[in-house]
Structure formats: C-alpha cells, structure tokens
C-alpha atoms as a PDB file:
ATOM      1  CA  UNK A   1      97.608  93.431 112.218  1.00  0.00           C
ATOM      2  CA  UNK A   2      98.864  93.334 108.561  1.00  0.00           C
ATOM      3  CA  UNK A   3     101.462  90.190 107.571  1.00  0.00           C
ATOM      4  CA  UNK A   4     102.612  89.439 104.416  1.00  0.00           C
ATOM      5  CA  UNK A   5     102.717  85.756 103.454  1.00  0.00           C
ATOM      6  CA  UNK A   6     105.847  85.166 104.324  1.00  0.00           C
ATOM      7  CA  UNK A   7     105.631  86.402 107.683  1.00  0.00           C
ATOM      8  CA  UNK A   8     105.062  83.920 110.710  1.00  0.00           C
ATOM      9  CA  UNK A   9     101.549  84.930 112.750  1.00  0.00           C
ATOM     10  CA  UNK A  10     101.506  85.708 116.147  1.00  0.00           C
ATOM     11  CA  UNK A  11     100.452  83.154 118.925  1.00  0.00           C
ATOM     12  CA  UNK A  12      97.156  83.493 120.067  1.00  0.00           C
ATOM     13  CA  UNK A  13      95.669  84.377 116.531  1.00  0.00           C
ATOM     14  CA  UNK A  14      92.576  82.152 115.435  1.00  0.00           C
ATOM     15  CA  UNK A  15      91.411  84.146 112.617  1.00  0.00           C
ATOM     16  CA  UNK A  16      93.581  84.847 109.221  1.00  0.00           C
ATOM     17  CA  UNK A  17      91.565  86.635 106.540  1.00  0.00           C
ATOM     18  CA  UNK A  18      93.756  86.371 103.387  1.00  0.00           C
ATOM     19  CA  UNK A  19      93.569  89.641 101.405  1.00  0.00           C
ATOM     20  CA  UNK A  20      94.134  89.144  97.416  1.00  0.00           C
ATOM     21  CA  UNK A  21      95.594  92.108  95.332  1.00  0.00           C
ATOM     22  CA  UNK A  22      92.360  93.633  93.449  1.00  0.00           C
ATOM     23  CA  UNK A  23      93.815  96.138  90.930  1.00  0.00           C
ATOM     24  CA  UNK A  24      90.405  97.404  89.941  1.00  0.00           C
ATOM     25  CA  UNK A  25      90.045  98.437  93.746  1.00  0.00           C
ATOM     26  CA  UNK A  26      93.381  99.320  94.294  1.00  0.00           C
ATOM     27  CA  UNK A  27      92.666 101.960  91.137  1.00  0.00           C
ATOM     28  CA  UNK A  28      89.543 103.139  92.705  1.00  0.00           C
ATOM     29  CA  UNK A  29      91.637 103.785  96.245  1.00  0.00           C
ATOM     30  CA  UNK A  30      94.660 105.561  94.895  1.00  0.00           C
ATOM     31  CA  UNK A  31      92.525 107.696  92.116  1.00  0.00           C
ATOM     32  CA  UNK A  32      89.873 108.524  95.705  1.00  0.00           C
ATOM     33  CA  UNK A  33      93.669 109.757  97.271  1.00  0.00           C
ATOM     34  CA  UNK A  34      94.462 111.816  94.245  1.00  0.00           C
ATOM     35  CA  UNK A  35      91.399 113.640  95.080  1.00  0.00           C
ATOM     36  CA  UNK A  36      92.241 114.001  98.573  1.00  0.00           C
ATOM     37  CA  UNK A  37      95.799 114.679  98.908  1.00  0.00           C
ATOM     38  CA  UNK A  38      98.469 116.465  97.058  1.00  0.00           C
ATOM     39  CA  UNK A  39     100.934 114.659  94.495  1.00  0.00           C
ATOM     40  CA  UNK A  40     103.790 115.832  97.153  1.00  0.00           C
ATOM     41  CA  UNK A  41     101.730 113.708  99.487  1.00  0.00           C
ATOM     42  CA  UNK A  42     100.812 110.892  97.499  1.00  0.00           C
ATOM     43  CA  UNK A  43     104.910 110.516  96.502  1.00  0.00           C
ATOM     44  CA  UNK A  44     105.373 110.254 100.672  1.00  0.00           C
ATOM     45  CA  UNK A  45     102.961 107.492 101.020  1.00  0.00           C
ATOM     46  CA  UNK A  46     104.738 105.524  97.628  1.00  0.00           C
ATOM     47  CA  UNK A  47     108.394 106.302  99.350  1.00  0.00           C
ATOM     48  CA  UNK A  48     106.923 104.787 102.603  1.00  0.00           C
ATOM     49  CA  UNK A  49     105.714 101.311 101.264  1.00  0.00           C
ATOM     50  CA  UNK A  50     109.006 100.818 100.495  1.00  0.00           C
ATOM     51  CA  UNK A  51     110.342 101.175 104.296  1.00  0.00           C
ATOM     52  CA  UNK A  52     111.244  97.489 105.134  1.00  0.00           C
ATOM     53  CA  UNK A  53     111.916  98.213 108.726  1.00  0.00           C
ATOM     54  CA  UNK A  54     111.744 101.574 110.866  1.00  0.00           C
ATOM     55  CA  UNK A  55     114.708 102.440 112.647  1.00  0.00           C
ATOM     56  CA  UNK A  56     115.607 104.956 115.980  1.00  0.00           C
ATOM     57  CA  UNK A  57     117.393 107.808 115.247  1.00  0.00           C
ATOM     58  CA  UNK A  58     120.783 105.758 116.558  1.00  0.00           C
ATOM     59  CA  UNK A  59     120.391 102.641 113.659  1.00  0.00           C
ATOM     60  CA  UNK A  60     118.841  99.980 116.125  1.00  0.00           C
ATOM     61  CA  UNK A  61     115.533  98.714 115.214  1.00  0.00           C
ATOM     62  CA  UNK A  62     113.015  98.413 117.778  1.00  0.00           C
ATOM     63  CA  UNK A  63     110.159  95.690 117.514  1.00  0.00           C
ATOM     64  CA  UNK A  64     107.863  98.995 119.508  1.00  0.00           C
ATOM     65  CA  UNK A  65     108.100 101.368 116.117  1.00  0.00           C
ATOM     66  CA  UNK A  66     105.046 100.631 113.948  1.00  0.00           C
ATOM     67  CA  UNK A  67     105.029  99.030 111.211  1.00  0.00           C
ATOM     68  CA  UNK A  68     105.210 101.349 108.016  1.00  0.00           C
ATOM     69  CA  UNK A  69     102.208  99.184 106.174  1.00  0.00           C
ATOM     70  CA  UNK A  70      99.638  99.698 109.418  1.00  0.00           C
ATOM     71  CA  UNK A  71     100.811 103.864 109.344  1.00  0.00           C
ATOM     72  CA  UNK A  72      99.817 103.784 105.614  1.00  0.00           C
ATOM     73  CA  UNK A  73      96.484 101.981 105.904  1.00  0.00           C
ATOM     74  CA  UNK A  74      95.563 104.261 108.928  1.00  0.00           C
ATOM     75  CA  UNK A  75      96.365 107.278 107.321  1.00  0.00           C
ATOM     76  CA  UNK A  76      94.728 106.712 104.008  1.00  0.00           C
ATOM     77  CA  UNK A  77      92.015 105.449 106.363  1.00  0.00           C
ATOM     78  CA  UNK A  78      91.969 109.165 107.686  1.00  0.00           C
ATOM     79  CA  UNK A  79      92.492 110.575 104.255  1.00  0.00           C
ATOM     80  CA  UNK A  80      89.031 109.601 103.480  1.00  0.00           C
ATOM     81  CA  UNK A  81      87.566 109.787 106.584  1.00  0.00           C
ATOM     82  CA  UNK A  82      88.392 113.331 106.845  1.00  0.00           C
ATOM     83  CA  UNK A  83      86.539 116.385 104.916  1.00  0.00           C
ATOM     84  CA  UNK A  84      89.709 118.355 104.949  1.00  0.00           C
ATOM     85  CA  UNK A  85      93.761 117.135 103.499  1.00  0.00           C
ATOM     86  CA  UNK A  86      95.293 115.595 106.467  1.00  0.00           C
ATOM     87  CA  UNK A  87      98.406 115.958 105.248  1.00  0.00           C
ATOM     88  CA  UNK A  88      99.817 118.726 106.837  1.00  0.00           C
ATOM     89  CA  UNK A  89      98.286 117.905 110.307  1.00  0.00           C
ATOM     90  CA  UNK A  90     101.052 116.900 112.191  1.00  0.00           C
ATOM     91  CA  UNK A  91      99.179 116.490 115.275  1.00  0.00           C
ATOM     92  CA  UNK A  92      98.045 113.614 114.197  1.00  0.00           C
ATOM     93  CA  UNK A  93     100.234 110.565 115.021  1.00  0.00           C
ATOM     94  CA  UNK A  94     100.004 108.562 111.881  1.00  0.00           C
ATOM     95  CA  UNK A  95     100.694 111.742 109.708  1.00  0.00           C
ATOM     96  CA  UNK A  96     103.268 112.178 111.993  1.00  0.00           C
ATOM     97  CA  UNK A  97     104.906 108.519 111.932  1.00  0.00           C
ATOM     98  CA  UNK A  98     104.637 108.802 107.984  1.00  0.00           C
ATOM     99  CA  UNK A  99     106.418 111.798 107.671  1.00  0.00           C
ATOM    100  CA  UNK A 100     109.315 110.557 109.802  1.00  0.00           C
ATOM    101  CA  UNK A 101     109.041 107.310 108.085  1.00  0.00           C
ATOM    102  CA  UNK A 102     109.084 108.907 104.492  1.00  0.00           C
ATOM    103  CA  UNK A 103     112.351 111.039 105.844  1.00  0.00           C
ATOM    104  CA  UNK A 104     114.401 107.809 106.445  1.00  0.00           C
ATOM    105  CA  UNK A 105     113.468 106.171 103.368  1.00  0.00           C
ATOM    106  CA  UNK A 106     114.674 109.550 101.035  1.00  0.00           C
ATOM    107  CA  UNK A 107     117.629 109.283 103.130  1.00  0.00           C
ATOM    108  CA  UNK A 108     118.828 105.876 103.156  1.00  0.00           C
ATOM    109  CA  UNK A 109     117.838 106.653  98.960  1.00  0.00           C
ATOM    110  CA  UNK A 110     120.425 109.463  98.888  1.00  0.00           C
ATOM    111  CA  UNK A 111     123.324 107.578 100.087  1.00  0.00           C
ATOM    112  CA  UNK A 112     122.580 104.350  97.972  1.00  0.00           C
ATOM    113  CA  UNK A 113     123.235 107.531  94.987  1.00  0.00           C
ATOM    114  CA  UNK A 114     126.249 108.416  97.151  1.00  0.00           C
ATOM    115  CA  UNK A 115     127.674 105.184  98.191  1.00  0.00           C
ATOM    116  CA  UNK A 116     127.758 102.899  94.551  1.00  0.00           C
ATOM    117  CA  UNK A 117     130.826 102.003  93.280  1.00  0.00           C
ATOM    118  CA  UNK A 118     130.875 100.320  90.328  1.00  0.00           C
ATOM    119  CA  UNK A 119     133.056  97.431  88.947  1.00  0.00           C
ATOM    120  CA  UNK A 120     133.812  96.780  84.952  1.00  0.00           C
ATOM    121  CA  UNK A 121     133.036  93.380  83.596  1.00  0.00           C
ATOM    122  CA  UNK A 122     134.469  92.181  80.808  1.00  0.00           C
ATOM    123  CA  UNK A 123     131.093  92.654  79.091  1.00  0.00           C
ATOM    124  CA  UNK A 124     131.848  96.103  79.288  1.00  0.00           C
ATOM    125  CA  UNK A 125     128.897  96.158  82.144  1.00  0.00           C
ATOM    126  CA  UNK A 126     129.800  98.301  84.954  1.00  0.00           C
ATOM    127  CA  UNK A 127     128.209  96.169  87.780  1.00  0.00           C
ATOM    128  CA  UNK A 128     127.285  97.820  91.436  1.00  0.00           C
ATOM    129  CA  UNK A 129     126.345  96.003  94.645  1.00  0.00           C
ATOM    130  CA  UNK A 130     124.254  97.349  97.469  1.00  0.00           C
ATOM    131  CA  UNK A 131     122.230  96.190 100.430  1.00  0.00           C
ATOM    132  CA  UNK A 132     120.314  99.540 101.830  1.00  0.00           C
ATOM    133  CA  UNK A 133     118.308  99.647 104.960  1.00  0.00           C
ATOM    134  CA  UNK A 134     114.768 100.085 102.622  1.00  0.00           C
ATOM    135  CA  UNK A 135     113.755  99.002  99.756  1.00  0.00           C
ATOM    136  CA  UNK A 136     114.734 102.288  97.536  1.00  0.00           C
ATOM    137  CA  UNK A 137     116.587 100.799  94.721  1.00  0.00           C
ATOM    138  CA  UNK A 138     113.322 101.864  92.219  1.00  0.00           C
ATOM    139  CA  UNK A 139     113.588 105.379  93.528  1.00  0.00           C
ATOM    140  CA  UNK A 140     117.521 105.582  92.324  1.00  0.00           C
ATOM    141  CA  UNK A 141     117.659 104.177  88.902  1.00  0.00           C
ATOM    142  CA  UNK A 142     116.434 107.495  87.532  1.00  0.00           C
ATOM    143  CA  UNK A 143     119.429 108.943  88.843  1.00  0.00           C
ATOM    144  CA  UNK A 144     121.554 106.414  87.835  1.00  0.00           C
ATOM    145  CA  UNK A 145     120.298 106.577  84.146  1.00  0.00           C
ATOM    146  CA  UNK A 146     120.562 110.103  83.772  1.00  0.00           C
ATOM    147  CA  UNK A 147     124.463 110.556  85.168  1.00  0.00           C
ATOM    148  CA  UNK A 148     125.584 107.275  83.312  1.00  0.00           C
ATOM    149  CA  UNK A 149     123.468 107.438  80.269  1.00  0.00           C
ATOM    150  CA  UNK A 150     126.629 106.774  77.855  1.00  0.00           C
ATOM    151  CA  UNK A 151     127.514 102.921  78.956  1.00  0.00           C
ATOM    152  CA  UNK A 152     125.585  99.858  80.320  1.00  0.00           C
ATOM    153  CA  UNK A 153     125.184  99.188  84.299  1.00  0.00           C
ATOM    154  CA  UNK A 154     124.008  96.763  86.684  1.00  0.00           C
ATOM    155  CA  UNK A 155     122.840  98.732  90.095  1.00  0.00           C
ATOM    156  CA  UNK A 156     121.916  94.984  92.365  1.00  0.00           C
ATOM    157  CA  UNK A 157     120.162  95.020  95.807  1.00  0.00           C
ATOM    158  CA  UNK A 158     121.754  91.884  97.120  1.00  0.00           C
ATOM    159  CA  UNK A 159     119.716  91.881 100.202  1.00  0.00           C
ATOM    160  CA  UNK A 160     116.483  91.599  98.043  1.00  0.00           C
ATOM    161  CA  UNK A 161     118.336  90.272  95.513  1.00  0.00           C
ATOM    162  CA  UNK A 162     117.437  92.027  92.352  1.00  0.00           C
ATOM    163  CA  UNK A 163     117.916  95.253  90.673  1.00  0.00           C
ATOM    164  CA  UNK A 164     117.977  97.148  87.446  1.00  0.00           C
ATOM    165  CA  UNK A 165     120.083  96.681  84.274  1.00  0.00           C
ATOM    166  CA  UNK A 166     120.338  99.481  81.552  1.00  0.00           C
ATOM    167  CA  UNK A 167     121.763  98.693  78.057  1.00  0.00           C
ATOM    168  CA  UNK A 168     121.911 102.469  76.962  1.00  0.00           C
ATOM    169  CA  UNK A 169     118.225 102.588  75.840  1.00  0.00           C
ATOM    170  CA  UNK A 170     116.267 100.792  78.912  1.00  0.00           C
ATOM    171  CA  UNK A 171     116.072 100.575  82.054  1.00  0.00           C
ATOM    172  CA  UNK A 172     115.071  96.853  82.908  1.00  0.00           C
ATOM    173  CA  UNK A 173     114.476  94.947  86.637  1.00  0.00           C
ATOM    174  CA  UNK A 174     116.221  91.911  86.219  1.00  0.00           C
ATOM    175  CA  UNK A 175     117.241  88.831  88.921  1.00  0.00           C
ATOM    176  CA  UNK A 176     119.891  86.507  89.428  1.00  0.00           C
ATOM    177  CA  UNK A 177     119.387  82.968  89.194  1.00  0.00           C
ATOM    178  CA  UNK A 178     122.883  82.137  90.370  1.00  0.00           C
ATOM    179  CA  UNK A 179     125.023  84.628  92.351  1.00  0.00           C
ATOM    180  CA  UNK A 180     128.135  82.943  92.177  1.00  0.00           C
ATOM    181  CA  UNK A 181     129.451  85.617  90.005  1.00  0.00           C
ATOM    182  CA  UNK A 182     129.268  87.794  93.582  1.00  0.00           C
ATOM    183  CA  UNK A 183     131.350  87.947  96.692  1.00  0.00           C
ATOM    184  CA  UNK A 184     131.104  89.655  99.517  1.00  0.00           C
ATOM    185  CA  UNK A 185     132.307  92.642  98.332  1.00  0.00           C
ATOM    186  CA  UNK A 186     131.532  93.219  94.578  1.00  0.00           C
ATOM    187  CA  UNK A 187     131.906  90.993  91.722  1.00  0.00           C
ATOM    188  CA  UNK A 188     134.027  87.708  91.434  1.00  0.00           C
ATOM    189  CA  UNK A 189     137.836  88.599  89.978  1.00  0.00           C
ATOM    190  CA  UNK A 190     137.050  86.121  87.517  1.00  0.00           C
ATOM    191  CA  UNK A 191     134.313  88.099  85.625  1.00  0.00           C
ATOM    192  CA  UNK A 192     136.182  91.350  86.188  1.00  0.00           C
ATOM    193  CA  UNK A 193     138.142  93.193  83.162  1.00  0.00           C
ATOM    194  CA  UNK A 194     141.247  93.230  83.420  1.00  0.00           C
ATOM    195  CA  UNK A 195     142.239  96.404  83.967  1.00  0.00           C
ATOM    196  CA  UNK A 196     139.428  96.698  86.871  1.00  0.00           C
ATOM    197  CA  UNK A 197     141.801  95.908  89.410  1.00  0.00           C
ATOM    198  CA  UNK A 198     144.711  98.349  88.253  1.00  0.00           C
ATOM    199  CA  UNK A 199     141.818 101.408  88.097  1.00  0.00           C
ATOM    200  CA  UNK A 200     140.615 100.059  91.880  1.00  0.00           C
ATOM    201  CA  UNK A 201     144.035 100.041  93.223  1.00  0.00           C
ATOM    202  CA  UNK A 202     145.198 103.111  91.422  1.00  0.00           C
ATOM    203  CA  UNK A 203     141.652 104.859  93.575  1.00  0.00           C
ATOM    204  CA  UNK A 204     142.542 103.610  97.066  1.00  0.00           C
ATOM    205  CA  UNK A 205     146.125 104.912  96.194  1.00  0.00           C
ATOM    206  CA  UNK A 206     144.604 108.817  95.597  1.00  0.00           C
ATOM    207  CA  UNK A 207     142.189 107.963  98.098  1.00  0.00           C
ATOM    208  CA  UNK A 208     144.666 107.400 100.469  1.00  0.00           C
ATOM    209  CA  UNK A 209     146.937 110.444  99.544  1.00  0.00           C
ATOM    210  CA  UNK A 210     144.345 113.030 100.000  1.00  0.00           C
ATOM    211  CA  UNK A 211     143.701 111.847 103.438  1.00  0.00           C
ATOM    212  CA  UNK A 212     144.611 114.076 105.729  1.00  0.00           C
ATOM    213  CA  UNK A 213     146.195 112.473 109.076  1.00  0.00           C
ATOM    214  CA  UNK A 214     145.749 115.073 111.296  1.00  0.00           C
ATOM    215  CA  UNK A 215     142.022 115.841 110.193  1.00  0.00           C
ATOM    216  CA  UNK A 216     140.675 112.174 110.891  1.00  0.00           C
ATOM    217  CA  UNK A 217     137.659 111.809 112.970  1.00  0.00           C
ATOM    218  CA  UNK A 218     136.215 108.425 112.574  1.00  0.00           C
ATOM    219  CA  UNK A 219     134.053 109.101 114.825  1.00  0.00           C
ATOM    220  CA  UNK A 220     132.107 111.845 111.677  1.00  0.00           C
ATOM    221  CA  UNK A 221     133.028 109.451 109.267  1.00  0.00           C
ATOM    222  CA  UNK A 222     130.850 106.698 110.492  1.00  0.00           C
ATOM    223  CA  UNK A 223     128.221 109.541 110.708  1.00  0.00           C
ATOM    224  CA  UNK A 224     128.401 110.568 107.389  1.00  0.00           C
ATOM    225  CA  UNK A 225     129.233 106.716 105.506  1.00  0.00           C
ATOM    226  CA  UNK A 226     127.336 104.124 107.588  1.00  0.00           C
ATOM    227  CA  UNK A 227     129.530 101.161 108.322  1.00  0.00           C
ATOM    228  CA  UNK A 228     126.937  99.238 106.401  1.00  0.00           C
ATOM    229  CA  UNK A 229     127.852 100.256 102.760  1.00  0.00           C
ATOM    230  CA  UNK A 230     131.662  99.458 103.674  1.00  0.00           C
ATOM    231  CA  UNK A 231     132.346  96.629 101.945  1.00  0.00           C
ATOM    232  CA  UNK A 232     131.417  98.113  98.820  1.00  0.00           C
ATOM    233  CA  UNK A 233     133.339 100.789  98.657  1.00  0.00           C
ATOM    234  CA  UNK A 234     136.449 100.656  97.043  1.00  0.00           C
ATOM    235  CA  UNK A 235     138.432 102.824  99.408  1.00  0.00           C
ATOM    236  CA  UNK A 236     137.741 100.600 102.180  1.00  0.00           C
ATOM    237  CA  UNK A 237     138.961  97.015 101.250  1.00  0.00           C
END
C-alpha cells in the first residue's frame, strides 16, 4: 500500500518503509518509460498523478476504487515488465483503471477552463477561485495564459490552496499566507474595484434575461455545471 506522509496507516501494519524522492532514479524511470511508451501515453500517466480521489460515474467516491498512485506504479511496473507497449491493451485492468482515471482528470480540467469567473481587484488583478475534484490547476494555466495574455490574473485552488499568478510576462505558482482577502464565494468586497460589483450585477441581469422559462431543465443543468463550482459563478449568487 502507498501513503503519503500525511496520511494515517492502517491498523494492523507493523512495517513502514519510508521512501525518499531520488531524482537521479526518478530520471532513470521516466527516461526507461520514454522508451517504452508513447508521449500520448506518458501525458496519461502525468494527468493521472494528479487524480486526488477516483470517483463513480454518479460523483460519490467509493473507498473500493483504487487508488490512482497504486494503478500508476503497477502499470509502469508492467511497462517494463513487458517486451511489447502496454498501452493500448485494455484487457489489462490497470491499463484499464488508468485510462478511466486519466478521462476524469481531463474532464474535471475542462470545466475548471469552463467554470472561472474572474473578479477585478483594485490592483487591476483579475482574481479567480476554484476548488476542482483533482488536482488539474497546472494543466489549465496554459490555457489561461494564452486567452488572457493582455492583463494580470490570479487562477487559486482554494481546496489546495495555491495557484498561479501571471503579470503579463510569467506565469508564477504562488500561495497565500493569509486568506482573509477570500470568502466563500470569491474575493472580499473590500479588495474589489469598484466598479466590480456594477459589471457582476449588470451579468446576472443578461444572464437572467436570456433565460428561457419554458426551456429550464435543472435537472441537465446540474449535468452539464456540477453544483460544486456554484458558488463561484457569478450567475448563481
């Protein structure tokens, strides 16, 4: 069984071997995979280490699903093992398990790009807030740079609490010391510029009056905008 520090071990364990991060041999593994496996491939096992948990199909997590750090040691395990790419064997359970796992982490990555809403500071820092389901905040800042190249913006995983700041040039991972500036929704009013909240209001006002009564099916829209990234977006506070 693999546990980060920070986890709590198991009853009934007498034996903890403490791994230490070796880069040298970390090198050696990944440069052994390159040989192995595709760069399509090798991107799917980088997506899946950042799977925190592994959900069903429905949302609810289920202490049964593996763990997404044991399906990537077994399956570079077979990587090397094997004389033939693995990667396409989906008869295999681990290749299987990482595929599905690499699927949910790309997702959950596409609606953190569909789901920010950013909020002006009077720094002239437009500051978002988001708490996804994995770890994917890394795998979004490229986007994020590229369709907002032309003003500065924080994009903050408050659930991990930390996340990227760009000033027009970089890209840089930064962390808060103090979050008092945030609420439970965005940023505090008090850091806010001040036409922020005329420009939010003015949004749930369109929002609003392109909503079409007759067409509403909340049922598709919790489908489509997990209930999750609600109190972030604009439109629904």
């Amino acid at each position: 069984m693999l546990l980060d520090k920070e986890e709590t071990t198991p009853l009934f364990y007498d034996e903890i071997c403490v791994i230490e991060t070796d880069t040298g041999k970390s090198e050696r593994v990944w440069n052994g995979l390159k040989k192995r496996i595709s760069t399509t491939a090798l991107h799917c096992v980088t997506c899946c280490w950042l799977a925190d948990s592994y959900p069903k199909s429905d949302g609810w997590l289920a202490d049964s699903y593996p763990k997404s750090d044991e399906v990537i040691f077994r399956y570079i395990y077979k990587c090397f093992k094997s004389k033939e790419s693995i990667e396409t064997n989906f008869g295999d359970p681990d290749v299987l398990e990482l595929s599905k796992i690499y699927h949910q982490v790309s997702y959950e990555n596409l609606r953190v790009k569909q789901f920010v809403r950013f909020q002006k500071t009077k720094d002239d820092i437009y500051f978002a807030a988001i708490e996804p389901l994995h770890n994917v905040i890394s795998l979004s800042v490229e986007h994020f740079k590229d369709r907002f190249a032309s003003q500065k913006w924080i994009v903050y995983d408050t659930k991990r609490n930390y996340g990227y700041y760009y000033d027009m040039k970089d890209v840089v991972r930064i962390t808060f010391n103090d979050n008092n500036m945030l609420t439970h929704n965005g940023i505090h009013e008090t850091i806010m510029a001040d036409d922020e909240k005329m420009f939010q209001n003015l949004w749930k006002t369109y929002f609003k009056a392109i909503a079409i009564k007759e067409r509403k099916n909340p049922r598709k829209q919790v489908q489509d905008m997990p209930r999750r990234f609600w109190k972030y977006l604009t439109e629904k506070n």
